[in-house]
PDB file of N, CA and C in Angstrom:
ATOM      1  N   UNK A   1       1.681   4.291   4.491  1.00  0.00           N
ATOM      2  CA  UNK A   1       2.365   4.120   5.742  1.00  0.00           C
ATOM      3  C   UNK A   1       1.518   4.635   6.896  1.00  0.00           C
ATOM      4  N   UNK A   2       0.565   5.666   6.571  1.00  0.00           N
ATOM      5  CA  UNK A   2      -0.017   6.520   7.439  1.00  0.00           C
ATOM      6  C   UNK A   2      -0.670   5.360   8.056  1.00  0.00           C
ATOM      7  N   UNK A   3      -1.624   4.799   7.111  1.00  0.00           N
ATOM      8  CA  UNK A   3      -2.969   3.922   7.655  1.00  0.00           C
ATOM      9  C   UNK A   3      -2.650   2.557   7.836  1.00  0.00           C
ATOM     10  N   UNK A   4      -1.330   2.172   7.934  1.00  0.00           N
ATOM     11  CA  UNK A   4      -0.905   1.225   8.859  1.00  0.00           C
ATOM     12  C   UNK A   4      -0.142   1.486  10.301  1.00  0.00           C
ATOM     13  N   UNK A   5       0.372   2.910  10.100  1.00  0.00           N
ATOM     14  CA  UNK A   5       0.694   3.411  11.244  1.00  0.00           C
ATOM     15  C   UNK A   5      -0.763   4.032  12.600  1.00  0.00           C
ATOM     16  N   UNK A   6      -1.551   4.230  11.485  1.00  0.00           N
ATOM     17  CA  UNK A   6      -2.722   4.646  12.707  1.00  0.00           C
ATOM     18  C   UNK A   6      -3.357   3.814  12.949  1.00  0.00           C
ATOM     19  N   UNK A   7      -3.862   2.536  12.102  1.00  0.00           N
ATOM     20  CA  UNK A   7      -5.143   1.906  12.077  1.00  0.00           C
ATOM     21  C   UNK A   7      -4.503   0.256  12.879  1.00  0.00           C
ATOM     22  N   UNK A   8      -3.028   0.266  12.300  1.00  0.00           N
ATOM     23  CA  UNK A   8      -2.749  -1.060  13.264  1.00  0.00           C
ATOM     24  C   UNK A   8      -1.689  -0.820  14.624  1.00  0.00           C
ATOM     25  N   UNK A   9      -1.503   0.396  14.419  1.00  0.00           N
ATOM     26  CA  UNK A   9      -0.905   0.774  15.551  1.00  0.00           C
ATOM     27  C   UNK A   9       1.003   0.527  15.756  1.00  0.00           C
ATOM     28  N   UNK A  10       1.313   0.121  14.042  1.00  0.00           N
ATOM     29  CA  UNK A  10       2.542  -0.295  13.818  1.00  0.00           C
ATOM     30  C   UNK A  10       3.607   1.040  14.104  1.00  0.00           C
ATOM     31  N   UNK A  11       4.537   0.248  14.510  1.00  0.00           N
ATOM     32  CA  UNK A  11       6.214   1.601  14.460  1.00  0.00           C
ATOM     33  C   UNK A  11       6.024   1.855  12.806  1.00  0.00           C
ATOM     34  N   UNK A  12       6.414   3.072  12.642  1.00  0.00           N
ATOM     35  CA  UNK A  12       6.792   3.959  11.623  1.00  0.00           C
ATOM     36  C   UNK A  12       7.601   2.768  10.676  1.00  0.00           C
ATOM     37  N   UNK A  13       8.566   2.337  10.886  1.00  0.00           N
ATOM     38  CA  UNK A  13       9.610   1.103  10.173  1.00  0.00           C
ATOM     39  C   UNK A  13       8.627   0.162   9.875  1.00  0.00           C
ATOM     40  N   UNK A  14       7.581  -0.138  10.705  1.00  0.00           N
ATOM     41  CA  UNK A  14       7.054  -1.732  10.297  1.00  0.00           C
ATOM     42  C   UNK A  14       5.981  -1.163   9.114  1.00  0.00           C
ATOM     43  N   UNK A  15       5.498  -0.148   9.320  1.00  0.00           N
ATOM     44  CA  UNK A  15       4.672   0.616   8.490  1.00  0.00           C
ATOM     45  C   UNK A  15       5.574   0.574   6.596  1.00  0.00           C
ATOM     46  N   UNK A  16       6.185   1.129   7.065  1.00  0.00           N
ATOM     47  CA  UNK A  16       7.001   1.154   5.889  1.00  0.00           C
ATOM     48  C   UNK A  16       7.015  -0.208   4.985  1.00  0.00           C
ATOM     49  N   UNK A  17       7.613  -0.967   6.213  1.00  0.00           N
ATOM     50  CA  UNK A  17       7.917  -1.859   5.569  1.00  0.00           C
ATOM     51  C   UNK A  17       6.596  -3.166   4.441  1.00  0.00           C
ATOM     52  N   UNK A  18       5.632  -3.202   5.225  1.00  0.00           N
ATOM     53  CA  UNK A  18       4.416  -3.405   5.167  1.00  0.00           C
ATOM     54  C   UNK A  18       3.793  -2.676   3.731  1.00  0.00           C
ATOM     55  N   UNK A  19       4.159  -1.421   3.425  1.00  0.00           N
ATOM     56  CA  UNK A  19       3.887  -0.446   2.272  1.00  0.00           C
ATOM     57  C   UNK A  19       4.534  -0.981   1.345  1.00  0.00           C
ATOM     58  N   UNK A  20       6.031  -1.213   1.588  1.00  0.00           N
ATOM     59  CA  UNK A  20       6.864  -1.289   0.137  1.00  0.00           C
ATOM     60  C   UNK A  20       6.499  -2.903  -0.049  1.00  0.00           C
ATOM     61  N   UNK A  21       6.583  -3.837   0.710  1.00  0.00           N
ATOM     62  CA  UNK A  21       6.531  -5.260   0.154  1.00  0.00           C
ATOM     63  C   UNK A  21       4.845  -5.458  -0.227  1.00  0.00           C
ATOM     64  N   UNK A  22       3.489  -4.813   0.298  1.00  0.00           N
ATOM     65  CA  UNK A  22       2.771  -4.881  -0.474  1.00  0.00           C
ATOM     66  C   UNK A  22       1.840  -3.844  -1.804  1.00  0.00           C
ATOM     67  N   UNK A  23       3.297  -3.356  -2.128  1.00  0.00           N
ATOM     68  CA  UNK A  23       3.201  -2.504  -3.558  1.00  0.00           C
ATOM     69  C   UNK A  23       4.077  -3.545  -4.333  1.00  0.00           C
ATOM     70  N   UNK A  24       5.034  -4.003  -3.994  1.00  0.00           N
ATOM     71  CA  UNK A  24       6.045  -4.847  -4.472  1.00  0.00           C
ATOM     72  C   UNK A  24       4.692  -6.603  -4.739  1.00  0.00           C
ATOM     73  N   UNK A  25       3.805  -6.562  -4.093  1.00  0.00           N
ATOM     74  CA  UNK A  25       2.603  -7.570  -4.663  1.00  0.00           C
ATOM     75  C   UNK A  25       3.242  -8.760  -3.791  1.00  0.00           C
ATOM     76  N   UNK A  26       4.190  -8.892  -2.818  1.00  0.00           N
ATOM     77  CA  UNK A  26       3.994 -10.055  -2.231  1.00  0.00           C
ATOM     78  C   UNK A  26       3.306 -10.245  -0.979  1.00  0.00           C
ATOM     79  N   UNK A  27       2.752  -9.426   0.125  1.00  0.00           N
ATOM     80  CA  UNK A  27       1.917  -9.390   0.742  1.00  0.00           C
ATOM     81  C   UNK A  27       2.615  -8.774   1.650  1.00  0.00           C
ATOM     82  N   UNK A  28       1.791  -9.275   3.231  1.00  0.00           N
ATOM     83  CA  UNK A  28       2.112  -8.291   4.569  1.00  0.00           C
ATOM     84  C   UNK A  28       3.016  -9.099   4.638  1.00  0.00           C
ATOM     85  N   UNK A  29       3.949  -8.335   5.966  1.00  0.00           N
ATOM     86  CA  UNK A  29       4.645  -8.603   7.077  1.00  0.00           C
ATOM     87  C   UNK A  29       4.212  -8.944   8.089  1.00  0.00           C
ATOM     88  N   UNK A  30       3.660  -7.923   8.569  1.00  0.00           N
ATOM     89  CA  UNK A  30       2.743  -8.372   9.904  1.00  0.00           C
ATOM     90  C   UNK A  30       1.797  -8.505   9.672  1.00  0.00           C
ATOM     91  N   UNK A  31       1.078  -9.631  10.574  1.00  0.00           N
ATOM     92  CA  UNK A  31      -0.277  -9.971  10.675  1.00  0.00           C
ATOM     93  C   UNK A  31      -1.446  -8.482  11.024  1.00  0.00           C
ATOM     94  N   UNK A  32      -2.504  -8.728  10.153  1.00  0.00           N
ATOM     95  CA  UNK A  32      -3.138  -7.614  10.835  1.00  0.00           C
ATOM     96  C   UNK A  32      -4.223  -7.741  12.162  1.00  0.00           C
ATOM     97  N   UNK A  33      -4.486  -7.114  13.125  1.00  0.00           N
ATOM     98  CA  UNK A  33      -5.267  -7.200  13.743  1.00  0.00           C
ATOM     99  C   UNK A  33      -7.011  -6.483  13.878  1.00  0.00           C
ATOM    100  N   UNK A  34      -7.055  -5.496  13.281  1.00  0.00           N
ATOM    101  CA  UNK A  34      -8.256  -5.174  13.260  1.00  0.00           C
ATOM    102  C   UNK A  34      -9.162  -5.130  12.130  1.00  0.00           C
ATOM    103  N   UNK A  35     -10.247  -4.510  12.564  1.00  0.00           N
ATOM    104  CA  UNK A  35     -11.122  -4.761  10.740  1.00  0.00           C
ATOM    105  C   UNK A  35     -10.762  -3.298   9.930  1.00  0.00           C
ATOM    106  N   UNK A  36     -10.514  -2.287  10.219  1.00  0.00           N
ATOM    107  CA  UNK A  36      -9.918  -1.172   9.578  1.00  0.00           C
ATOM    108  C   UNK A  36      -8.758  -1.410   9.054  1.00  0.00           C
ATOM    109  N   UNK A  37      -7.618  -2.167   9.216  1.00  0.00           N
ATOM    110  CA  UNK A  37      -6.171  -2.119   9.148  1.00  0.00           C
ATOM    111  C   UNK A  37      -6.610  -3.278   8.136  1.00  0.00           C
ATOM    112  N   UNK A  38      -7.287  -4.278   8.242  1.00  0.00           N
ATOM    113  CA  UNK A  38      -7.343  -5.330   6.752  1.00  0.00           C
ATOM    114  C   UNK A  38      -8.200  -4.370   5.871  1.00  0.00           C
ATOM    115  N   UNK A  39      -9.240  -4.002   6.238  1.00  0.00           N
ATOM    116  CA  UNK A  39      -9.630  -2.989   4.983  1.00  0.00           C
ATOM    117  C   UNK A  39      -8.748  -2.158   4.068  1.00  0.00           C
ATOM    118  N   UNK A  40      -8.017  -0.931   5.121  1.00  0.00           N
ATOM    119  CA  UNK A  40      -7.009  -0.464   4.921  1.00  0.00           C
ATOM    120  C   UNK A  40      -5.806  -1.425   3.720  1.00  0.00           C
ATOM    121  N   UNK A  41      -5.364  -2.318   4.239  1.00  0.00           N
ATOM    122  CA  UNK A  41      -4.525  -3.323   3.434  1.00  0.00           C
ATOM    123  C   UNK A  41      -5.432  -3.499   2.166  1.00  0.00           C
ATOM    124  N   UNK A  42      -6.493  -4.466   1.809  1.00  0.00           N
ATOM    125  CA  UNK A  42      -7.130  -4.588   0.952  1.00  0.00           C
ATOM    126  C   UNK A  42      -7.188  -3.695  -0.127  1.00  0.00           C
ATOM    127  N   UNK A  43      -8.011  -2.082   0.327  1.00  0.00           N
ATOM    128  CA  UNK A  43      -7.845  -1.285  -0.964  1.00  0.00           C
ATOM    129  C   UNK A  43      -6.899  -0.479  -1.089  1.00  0.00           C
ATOM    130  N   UNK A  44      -5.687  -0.776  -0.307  1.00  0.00           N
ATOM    131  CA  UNK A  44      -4.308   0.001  -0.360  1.00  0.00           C
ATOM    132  C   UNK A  44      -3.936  -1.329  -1.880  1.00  0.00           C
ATOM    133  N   UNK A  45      -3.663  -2.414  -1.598  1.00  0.00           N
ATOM    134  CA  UNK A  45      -3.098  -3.620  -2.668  1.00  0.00           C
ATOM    135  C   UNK A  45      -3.882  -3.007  -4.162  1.00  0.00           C
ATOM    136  N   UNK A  46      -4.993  -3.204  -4.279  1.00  0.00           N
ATOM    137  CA  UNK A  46      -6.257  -2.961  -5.641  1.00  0.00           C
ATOM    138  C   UNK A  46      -5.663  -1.524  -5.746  1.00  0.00           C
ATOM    139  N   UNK A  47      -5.228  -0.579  -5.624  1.00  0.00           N
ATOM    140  CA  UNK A  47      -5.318   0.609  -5.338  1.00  0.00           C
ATOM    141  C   UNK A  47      -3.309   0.648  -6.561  1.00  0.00           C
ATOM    142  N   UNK A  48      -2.231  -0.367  -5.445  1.00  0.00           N
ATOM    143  CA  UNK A  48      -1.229  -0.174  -6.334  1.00  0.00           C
ATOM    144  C   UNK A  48      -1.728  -1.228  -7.519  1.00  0.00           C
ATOM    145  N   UNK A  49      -2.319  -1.847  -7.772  1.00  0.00           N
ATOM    146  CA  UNK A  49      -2.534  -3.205  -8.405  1.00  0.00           C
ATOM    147  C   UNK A  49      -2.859  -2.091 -10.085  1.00  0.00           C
ATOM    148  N   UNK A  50      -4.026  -1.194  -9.954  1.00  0.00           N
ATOM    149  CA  UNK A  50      -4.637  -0.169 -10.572  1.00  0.00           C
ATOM    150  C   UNK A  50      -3.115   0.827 -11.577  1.00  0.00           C
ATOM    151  N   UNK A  51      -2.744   1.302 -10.374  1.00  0.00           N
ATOM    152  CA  UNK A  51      -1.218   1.911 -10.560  1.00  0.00           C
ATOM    153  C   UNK A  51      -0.369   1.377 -11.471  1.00  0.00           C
ATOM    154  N   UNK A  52      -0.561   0.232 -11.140  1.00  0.00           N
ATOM    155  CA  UNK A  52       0.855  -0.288 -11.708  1.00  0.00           C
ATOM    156  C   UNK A  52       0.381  -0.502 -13.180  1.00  0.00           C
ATOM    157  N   UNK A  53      -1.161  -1.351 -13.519  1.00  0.00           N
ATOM    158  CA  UNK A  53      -1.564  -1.387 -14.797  1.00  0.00           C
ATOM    159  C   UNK A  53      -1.394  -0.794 -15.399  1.00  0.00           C
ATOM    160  N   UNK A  54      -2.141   1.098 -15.288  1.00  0.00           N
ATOM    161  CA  UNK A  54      -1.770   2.053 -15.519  1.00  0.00           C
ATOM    162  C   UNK A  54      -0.797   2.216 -15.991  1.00  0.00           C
ATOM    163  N   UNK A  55       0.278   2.206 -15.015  1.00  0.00           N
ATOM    164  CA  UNK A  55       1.683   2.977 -15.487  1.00  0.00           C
ATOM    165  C   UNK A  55       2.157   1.843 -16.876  1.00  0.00           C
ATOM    166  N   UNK A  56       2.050   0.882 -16.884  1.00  0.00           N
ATOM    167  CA  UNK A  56       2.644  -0.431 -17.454  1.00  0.00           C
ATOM    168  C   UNK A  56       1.651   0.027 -18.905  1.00  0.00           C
ATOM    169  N   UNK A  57       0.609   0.388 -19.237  1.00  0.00           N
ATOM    170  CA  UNK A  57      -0.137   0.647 -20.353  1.00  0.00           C
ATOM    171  C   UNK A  57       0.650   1.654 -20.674  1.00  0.00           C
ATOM    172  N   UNK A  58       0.507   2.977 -20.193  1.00  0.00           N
ATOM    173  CA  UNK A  58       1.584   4.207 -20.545  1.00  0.00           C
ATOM    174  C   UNK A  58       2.545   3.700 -21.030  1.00  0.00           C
ATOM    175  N   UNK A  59       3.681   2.945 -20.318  1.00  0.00           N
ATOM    176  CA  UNK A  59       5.028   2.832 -21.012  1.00  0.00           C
ATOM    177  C   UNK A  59       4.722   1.475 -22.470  1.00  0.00           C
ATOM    178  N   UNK A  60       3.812   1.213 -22.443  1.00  0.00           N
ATOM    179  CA  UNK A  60       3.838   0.111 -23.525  1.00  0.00           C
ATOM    180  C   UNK A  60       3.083   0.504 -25.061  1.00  0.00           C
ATOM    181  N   UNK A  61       1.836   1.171 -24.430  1.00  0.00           N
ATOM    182  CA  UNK A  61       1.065   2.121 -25.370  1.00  0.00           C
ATOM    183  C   UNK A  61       2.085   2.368 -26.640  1.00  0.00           C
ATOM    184  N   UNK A  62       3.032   3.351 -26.583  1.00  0.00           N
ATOM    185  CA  UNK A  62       3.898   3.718 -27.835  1.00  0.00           C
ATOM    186  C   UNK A  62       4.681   2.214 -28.587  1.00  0.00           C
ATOM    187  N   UNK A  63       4.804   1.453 -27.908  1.00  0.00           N
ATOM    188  CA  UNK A  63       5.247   0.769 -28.810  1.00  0.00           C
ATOM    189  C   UNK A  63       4.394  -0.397 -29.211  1.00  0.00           C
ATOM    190  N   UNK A  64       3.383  -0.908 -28.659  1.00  0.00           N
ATOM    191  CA  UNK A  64       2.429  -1.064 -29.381  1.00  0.00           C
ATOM    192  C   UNK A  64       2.254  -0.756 -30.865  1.00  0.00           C
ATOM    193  N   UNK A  65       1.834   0.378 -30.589  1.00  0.00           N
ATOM    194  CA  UNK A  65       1.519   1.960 -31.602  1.00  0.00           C
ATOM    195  C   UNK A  65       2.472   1.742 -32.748  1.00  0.00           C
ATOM    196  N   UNK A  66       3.505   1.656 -32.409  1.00  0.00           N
ATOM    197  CA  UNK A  66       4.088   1.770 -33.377  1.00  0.00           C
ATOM    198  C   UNK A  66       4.202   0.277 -34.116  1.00  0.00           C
ATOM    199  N   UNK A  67       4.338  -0.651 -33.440  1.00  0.00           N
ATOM    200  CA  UNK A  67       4.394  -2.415 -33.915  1.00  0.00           C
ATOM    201  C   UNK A  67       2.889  -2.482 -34.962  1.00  0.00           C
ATOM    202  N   UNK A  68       1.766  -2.179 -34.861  1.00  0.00           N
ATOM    203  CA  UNK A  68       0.369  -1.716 -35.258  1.00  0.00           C
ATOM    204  C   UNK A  68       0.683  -1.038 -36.541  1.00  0.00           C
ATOM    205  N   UNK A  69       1.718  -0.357 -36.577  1.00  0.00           N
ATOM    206  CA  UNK A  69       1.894   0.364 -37.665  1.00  0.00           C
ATOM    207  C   UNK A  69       2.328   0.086 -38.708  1.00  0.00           C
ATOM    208  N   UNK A  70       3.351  -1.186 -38.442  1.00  0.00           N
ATOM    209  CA  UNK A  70       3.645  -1.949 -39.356  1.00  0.00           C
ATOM    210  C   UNK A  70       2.866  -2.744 -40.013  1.00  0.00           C
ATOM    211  N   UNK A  71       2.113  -3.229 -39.892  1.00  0.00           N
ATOM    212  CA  UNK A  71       0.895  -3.938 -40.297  1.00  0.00           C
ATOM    213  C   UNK A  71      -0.797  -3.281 -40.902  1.00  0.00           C
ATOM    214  N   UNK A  72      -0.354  -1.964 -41.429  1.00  0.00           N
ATOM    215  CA  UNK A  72      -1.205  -1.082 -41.527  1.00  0.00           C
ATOM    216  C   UNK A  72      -1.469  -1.516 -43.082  1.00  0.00           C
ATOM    217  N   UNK A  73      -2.631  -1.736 -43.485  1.00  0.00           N
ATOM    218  CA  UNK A  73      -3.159  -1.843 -44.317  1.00  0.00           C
ATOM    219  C   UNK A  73      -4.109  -0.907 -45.184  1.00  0.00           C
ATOM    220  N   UNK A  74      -4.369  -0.536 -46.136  1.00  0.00           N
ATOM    221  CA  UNK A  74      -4.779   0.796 -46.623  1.00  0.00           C
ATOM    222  C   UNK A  74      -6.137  -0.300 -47.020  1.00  0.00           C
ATOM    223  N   UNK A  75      -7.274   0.819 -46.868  1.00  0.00           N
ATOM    224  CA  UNK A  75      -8.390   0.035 -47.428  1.00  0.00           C
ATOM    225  C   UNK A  75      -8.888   0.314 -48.816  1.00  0.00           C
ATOM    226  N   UNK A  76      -9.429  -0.416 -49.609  1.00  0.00           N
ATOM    227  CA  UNK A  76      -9.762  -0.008 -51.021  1.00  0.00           C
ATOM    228  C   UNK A  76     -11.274   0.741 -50.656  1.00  0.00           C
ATOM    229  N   UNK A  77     -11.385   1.669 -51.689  1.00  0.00           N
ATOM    230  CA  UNK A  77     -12.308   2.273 -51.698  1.00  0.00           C
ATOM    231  C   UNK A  77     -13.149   2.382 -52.981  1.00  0.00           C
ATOM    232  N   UNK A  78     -14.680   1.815 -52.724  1.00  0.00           N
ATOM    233  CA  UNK A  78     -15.203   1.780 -54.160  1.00  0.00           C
ATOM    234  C   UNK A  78     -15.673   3.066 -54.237  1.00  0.00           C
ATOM    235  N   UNK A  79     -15.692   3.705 -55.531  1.00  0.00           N
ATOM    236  CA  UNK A  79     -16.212   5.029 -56.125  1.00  0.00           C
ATOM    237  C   UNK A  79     -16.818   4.526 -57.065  1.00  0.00           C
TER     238      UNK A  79
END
């Protein structure tokens, strides 16, 4: 919110708003005007894009893990 509030010069609300719909992955609201404030936008998006993978591996990881487990095969071993 900060670096749409400083860099495009948006009200606090448009800032916001601008934050949640592009974490939410559908893009801006307002048009941007300068080359800091599209930068800003750019690795703010890659930045939740990262996040969200993240978090989405964490919650999936265990059950994976465990689906993997079912299918566990013991290997023979020559002696």
């Amino acid at each position: 919110m900060r670096g749409f509030h400083l860099l495009e010069r948006l009200s606090w609300i448009d800032s916001f708003l601008n934050a949640a719909i592009l974490m939410g992955g559908i893009g801006l609201v307002s048009s941007l005007n300068t080359n800091a404030g599209k930068l800003f936008a750019g690795i703010y998006a890659l930045y939740c894009c990262l996040v969200e993978i993240v978090a989405i591996g964490i919650l999936v990881a265990p059950i994976v893990h465990r689906f993997l487990h079912n299918f566990h095969i013991e290997a023979s071993r020559k002696e």
